[in-house]
PDB file of N, CA and C in Angstrom:
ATOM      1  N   UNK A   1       0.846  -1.177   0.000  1.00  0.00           N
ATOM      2  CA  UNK A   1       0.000   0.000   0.000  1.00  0.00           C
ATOM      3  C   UNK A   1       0.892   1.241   0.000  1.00  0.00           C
ATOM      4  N   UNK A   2       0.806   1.649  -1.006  1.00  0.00           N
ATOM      5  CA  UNK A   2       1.295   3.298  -0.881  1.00  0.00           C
ATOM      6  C   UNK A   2       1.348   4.583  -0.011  1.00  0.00           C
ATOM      7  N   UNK A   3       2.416   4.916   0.612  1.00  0.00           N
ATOM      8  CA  UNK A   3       2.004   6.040   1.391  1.00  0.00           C
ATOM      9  C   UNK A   3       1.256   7.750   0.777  1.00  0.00           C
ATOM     10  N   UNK A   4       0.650   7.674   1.833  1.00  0.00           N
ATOM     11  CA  UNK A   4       0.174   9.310   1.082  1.00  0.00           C
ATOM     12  C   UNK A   4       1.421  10.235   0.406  1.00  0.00           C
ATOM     13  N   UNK A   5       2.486  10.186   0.847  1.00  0.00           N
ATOM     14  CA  UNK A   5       3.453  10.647   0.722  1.00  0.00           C
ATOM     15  C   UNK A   5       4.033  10.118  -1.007  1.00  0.00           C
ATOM     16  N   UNK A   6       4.048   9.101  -0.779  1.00  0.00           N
ATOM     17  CA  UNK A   6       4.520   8.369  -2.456  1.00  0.00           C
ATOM     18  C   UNK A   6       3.816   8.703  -3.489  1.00  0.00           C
ATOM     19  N   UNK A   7       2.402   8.726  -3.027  1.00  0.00           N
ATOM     20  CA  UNK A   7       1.100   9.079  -4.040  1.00  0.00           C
ATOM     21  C   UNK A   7       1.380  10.527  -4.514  1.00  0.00           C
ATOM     22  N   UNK A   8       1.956  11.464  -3.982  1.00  0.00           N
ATOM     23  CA  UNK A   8       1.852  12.740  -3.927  1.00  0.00           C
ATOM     24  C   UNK A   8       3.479  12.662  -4.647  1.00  0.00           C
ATOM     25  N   UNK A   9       4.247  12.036  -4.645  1.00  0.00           N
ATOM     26  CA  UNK A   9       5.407  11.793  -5.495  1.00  0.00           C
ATOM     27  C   UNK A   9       5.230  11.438  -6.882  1.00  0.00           C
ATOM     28  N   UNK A  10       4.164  10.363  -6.635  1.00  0.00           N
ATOM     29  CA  UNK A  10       3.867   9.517  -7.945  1.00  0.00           C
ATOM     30  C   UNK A  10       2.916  10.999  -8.822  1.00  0.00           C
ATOM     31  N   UNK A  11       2.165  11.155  -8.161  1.00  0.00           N
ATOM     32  CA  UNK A  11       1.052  12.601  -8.934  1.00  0.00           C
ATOM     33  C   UNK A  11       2.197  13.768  -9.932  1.00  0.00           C
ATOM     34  N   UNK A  12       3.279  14.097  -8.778  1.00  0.00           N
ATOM     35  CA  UNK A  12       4.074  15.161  -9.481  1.00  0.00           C
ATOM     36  C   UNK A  12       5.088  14.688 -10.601  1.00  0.00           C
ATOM     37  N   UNK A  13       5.005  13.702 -10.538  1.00  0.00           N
ATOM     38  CA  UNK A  13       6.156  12.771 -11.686  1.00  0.00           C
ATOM     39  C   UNK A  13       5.398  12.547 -12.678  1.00  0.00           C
ATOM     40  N   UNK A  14       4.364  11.870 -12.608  1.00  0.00           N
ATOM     41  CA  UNK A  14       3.239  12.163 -13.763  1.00  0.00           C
ATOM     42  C   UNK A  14       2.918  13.203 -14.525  1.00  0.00           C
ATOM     43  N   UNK A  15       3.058  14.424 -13.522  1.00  0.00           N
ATOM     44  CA  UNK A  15       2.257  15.686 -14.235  1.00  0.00           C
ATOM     45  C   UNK A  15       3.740  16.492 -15.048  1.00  0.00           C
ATOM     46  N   UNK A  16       5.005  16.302 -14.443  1.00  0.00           N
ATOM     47  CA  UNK A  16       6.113  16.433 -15.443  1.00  0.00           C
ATOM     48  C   UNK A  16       6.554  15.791 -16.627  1.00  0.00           C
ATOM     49  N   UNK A  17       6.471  14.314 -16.498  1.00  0.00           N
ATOM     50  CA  UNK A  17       6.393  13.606 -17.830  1.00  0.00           C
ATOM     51  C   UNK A  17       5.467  13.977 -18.504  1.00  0.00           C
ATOM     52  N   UNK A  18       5.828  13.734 -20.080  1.00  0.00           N
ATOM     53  CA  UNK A  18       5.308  14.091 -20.721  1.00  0.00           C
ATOM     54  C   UNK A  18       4.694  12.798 -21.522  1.00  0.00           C
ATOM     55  N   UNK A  19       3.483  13.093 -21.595  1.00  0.00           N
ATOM     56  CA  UNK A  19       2.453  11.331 -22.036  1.00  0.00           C
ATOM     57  C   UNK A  19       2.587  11.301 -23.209  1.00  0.00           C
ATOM     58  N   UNK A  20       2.124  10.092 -23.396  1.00  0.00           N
ATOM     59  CA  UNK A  20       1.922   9.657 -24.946  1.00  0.00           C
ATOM     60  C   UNK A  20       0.910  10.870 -26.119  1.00  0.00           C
ATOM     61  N   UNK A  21       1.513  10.370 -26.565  1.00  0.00           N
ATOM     62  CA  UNK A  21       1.337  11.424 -28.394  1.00  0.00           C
ATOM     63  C   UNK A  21       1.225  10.657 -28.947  1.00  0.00           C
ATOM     64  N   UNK A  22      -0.282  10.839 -29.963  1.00  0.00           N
ATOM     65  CA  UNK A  22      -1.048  10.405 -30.706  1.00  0.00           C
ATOM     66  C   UNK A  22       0.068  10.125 -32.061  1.00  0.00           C
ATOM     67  N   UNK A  23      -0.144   8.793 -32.556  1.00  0.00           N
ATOM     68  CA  UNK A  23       0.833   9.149 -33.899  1.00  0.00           C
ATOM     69  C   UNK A  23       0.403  10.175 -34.884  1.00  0.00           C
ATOM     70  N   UNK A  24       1.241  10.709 -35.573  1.00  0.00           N
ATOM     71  CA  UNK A  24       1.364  11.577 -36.698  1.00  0.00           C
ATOM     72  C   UNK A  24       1.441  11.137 -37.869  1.00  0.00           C
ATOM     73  N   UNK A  25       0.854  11.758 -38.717  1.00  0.00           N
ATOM     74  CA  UNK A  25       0.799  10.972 -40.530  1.00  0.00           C
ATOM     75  C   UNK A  25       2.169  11.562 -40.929  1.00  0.00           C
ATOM     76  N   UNK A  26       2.859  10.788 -41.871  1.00  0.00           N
ATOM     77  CA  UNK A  26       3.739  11.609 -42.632  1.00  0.00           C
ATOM     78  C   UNK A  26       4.010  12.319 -43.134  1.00  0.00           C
ATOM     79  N   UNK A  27       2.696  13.276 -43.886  1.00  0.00           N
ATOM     80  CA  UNK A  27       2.935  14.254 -43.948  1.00  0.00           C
ATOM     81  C   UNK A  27       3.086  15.521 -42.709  1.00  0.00           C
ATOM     82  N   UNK A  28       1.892  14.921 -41.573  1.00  0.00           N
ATOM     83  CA  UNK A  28       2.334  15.976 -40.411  1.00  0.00           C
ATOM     84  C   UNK A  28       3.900  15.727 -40.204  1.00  0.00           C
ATOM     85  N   UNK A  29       4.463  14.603 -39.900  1.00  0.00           N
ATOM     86  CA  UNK A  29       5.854  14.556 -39.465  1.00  0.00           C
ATOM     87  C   UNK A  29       6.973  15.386 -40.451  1.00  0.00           C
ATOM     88  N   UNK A  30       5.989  15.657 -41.983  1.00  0.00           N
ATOM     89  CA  UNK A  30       6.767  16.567 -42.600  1.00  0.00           C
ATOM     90  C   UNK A  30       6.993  17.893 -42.527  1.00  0.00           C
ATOM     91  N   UNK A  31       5.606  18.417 -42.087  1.00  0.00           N
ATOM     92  CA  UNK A  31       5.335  19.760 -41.402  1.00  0.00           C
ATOM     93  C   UNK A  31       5.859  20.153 -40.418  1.00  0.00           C
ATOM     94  N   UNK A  32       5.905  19.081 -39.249  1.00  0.00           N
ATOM     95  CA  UNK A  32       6.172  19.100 -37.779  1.00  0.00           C
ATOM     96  C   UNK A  32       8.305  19.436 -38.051  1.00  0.00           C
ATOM     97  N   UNK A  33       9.133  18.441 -38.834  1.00  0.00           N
ATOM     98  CA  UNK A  33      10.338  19.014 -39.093  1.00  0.00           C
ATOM     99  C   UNK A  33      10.357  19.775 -39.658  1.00  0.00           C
ATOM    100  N   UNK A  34       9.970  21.173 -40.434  1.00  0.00           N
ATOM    101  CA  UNK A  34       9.897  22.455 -40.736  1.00  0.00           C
ATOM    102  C   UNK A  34       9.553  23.313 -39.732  1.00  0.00           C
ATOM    103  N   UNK A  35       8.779  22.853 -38.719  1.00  0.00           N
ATOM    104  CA  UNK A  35       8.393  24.346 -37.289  1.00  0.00           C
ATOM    105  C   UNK A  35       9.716  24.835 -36.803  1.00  0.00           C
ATOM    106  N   UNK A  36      10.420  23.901 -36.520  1.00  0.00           N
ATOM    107  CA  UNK A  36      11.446  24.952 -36.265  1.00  0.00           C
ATOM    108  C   UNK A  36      12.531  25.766 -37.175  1.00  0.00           C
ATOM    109  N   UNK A  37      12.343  25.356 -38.396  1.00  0.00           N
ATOM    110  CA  UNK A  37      13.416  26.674 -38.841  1.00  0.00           C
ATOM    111  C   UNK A  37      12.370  28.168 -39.230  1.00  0.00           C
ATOM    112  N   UNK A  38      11.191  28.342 -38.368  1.00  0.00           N
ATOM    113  CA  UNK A  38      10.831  29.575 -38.712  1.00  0.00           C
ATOM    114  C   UNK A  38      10.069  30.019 -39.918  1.00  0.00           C
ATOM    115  N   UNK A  39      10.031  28.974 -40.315  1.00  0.00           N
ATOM    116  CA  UNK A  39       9.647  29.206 -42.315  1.00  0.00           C
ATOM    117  C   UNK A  39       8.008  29.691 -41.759  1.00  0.00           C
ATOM    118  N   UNK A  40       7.616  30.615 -42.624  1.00  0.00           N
ATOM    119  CA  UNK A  40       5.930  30.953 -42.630  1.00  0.00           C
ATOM    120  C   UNK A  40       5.241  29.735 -43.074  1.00  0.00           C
ATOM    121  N   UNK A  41       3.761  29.627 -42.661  1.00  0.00           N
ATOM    122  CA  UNK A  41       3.291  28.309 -43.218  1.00  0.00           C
ATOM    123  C   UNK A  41       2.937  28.451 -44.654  1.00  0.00           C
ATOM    124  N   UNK A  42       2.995  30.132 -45.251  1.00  0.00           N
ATOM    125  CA  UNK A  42       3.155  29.572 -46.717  1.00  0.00           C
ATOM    126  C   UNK A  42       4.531  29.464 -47.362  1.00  0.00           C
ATOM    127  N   UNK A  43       5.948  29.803 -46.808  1.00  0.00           N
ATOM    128  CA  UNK A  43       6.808  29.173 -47.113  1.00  0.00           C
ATOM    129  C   UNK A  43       7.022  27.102 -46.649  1.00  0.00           C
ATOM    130  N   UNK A  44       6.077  26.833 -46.096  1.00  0.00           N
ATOM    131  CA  UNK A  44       6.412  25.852 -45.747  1.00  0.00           C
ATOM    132  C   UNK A  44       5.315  24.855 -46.850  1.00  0.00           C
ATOM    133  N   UNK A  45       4.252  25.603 -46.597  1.00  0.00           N
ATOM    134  CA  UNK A  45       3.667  25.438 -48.297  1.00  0.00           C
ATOM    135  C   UNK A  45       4.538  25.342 -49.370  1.00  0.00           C
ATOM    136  N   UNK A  46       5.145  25.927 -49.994  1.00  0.00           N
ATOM    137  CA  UNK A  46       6.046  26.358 -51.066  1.00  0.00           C
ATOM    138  C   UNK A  46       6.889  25.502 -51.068  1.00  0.00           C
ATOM    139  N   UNK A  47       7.862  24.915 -49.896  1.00  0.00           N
ATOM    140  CA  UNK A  47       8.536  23.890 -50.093  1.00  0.00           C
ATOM    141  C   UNK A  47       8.124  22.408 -50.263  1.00  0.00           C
ATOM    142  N   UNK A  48       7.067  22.378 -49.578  1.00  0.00           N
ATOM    143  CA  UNK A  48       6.198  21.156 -49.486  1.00  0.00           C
ATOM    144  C   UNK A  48       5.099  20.860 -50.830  1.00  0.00           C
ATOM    145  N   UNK A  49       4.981  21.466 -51.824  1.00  0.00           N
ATOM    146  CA  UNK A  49       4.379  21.791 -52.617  1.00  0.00           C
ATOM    147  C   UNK A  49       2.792  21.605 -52.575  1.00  0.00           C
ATOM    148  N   UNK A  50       2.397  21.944 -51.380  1.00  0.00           N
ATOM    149  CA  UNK A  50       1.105  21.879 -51.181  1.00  0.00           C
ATOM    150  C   UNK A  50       0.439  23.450 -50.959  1.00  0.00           C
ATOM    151  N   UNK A  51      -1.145  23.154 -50.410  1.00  0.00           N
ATOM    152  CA  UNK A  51      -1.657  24.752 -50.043  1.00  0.00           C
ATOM    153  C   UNK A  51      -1.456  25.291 -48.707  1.00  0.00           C
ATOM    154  N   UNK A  52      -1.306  26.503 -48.597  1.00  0.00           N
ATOM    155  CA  UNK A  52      -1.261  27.097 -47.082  1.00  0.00           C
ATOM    156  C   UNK A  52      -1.942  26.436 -46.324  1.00  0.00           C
ATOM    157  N   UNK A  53      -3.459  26.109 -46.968  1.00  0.00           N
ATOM    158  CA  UNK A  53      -4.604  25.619 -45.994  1.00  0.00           C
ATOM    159  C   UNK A  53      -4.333  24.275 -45.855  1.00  0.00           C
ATOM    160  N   UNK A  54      -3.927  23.647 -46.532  1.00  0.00           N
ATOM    161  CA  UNK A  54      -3.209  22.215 -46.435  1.00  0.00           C
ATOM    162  C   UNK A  54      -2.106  22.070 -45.299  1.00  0.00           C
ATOM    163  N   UNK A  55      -0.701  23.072 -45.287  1.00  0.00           N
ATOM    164  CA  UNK A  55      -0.112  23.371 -44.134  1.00  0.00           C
ATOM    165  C   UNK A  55      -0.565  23.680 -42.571  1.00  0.00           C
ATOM    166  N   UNK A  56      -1.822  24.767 -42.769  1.00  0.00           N
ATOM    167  CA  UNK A  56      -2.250  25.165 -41.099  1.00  0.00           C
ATOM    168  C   UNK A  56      -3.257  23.914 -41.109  1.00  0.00           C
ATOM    169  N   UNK A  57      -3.648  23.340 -41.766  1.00  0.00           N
ATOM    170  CA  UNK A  57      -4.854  22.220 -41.397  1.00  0.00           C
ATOM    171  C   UNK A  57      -3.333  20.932 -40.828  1.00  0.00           C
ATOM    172  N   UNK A  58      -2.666  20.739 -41.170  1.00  0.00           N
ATOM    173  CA  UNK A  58      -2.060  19.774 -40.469  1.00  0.00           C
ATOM    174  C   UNK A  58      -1.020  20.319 -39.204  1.00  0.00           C
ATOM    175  N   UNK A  59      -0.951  21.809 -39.307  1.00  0.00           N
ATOM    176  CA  UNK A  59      -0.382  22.413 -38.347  1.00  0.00           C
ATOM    177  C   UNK A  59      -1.217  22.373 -36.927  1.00  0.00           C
ATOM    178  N   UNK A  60      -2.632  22.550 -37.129  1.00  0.00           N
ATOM    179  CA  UNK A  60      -3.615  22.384 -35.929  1.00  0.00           C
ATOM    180  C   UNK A  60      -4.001  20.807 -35.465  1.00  0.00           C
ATOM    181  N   UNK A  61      -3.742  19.902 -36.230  1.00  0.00           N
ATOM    182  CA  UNK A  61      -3.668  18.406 -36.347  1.00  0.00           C
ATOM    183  C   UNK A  61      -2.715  18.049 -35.018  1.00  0.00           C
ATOM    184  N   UNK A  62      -1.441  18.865 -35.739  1.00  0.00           N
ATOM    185  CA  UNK A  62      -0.009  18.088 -34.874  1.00  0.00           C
ATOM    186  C   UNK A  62      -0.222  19.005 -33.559  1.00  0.00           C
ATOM    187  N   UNK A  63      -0.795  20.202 -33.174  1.00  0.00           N
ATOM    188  CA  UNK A  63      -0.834  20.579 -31.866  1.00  0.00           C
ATOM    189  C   UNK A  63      -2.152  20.075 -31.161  1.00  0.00           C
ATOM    190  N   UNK A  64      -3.139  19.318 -31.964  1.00  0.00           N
ATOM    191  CA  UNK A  64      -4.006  18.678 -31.021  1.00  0.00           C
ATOM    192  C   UNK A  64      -3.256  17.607 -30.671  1.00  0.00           C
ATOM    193  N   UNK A  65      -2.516  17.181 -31.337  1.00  0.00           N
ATOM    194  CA  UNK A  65      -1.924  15.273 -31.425  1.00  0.00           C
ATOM    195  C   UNK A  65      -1.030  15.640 -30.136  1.00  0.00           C
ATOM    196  N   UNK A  66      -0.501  16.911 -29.993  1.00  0.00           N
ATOM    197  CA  UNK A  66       0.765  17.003 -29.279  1.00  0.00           C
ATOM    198  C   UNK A  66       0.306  17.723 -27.801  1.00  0.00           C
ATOM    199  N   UNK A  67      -0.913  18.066 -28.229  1.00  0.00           N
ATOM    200  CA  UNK A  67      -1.513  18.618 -26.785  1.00  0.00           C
ATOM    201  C   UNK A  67      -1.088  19.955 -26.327  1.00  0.00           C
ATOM    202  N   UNK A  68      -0.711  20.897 -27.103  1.00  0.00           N
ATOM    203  CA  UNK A  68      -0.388  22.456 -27.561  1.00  0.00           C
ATOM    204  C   UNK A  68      -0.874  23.387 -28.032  1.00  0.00           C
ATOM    205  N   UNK A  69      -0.463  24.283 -28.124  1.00  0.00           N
ATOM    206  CA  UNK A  69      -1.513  25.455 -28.894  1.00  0.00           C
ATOM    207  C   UNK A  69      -0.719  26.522 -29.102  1.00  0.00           C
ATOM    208  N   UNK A  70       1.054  26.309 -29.033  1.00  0.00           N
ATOM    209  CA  UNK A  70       1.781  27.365 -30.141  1.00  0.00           C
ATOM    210  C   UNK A  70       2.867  26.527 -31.065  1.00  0.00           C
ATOM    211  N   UNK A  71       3.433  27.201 -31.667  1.00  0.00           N
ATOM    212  CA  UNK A  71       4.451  26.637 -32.920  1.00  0.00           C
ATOM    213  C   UNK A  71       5.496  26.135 -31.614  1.00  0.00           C
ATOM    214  N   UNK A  72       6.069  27.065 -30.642  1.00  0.00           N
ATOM    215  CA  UNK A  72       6.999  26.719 -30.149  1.00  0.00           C
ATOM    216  C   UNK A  72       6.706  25.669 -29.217  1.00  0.00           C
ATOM    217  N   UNK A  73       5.561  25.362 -28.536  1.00  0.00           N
ATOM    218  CA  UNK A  73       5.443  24.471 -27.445  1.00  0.00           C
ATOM    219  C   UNK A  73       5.471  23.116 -28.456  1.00  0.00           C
ATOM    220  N   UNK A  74       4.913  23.072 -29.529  1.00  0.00           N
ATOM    221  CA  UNK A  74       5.112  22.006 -30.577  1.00  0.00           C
ATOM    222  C   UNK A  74       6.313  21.513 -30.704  1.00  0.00           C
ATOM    223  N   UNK A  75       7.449  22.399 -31.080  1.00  0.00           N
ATOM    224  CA  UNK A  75       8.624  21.878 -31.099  1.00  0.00           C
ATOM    225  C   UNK A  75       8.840  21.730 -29.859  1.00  0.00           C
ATOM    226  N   UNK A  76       9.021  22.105 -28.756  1.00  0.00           N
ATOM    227  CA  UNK A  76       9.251  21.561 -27.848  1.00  0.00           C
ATOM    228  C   UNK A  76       8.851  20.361 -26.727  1.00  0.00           C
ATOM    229  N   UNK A  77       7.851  20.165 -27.325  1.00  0.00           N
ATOM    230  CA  UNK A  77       6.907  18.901 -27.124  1.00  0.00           C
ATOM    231  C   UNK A  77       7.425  17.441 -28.374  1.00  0.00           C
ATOM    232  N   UNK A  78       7.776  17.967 -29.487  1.00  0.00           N
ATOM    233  CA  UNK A  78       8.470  16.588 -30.462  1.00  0.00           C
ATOM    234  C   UNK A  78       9.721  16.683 -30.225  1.00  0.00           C
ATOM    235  N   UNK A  79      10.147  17.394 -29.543  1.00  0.00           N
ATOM    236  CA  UNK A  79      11.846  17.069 -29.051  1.00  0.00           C
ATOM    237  C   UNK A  79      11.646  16.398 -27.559  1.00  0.00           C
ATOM    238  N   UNK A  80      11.032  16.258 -26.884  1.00  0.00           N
ATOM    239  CA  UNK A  80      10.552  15.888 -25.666  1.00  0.00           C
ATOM    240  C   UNK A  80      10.592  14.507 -25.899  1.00  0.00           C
ATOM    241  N   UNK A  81       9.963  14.051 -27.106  1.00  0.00           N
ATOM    242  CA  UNK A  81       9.057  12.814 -27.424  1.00  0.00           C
ATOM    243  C   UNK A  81       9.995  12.141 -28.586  1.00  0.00           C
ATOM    244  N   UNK A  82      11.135  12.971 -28.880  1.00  0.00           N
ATOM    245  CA  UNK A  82      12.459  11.612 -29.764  1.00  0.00           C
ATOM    246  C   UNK A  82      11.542  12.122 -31.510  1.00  0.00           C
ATOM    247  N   UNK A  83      10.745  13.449 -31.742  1.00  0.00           N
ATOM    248  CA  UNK A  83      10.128  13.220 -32.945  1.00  0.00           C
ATOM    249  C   UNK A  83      10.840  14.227 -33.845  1.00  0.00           C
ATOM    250  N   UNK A  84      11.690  14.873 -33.146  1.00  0.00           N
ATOM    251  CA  UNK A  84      12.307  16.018 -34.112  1.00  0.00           C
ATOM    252  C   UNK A  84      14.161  15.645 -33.999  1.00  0.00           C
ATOM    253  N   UNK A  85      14.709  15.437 -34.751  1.00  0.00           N
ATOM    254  CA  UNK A  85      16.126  15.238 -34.708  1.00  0.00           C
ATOM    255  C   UNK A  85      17.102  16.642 -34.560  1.00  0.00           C
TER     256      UNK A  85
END
């Protein structure tokens, strides 16, 4: 049986790790390695040869998947998780 004490160890170790992430399609994982060099999402369009709306539609994809809601917590959430090299 666990002490109250451990439980309250175990709670804060939990809430620092960072949980599982939904997999990503390949093309998000293509999007997701472009957030960090800064590129606009219609330069990232442009390289990717797709549409802007094609880019922010998988841009809002990978921060639901990743459990975020800016460019930077994204990257810092797939470097967390072994997804950005």
């Amino acid at each position: 049986m666990a002490t109250p004490f451990a439980r309250r160890v175990a709670a804060v170790l939990a809430a620092i790790r960072p949980g599982p992430v939904a997999p990503l399609s390949e093309r998000e994982r293509a999007v997701l390695e472009l957030l960090p060099s800064l590129l606009s999402a219609g330069e990232i369009a442009d390289e990717l040869t797709v549409s802007v709306n094609t880019v922010k539609s998988h841009i809002r994809s990978i921060y639901g998947k990743l459990g975020v809601s800016t460019r930077r917590d994204a990257v810092c959430r797939a470097q967390e998780h072994g997804l950005l090299t």
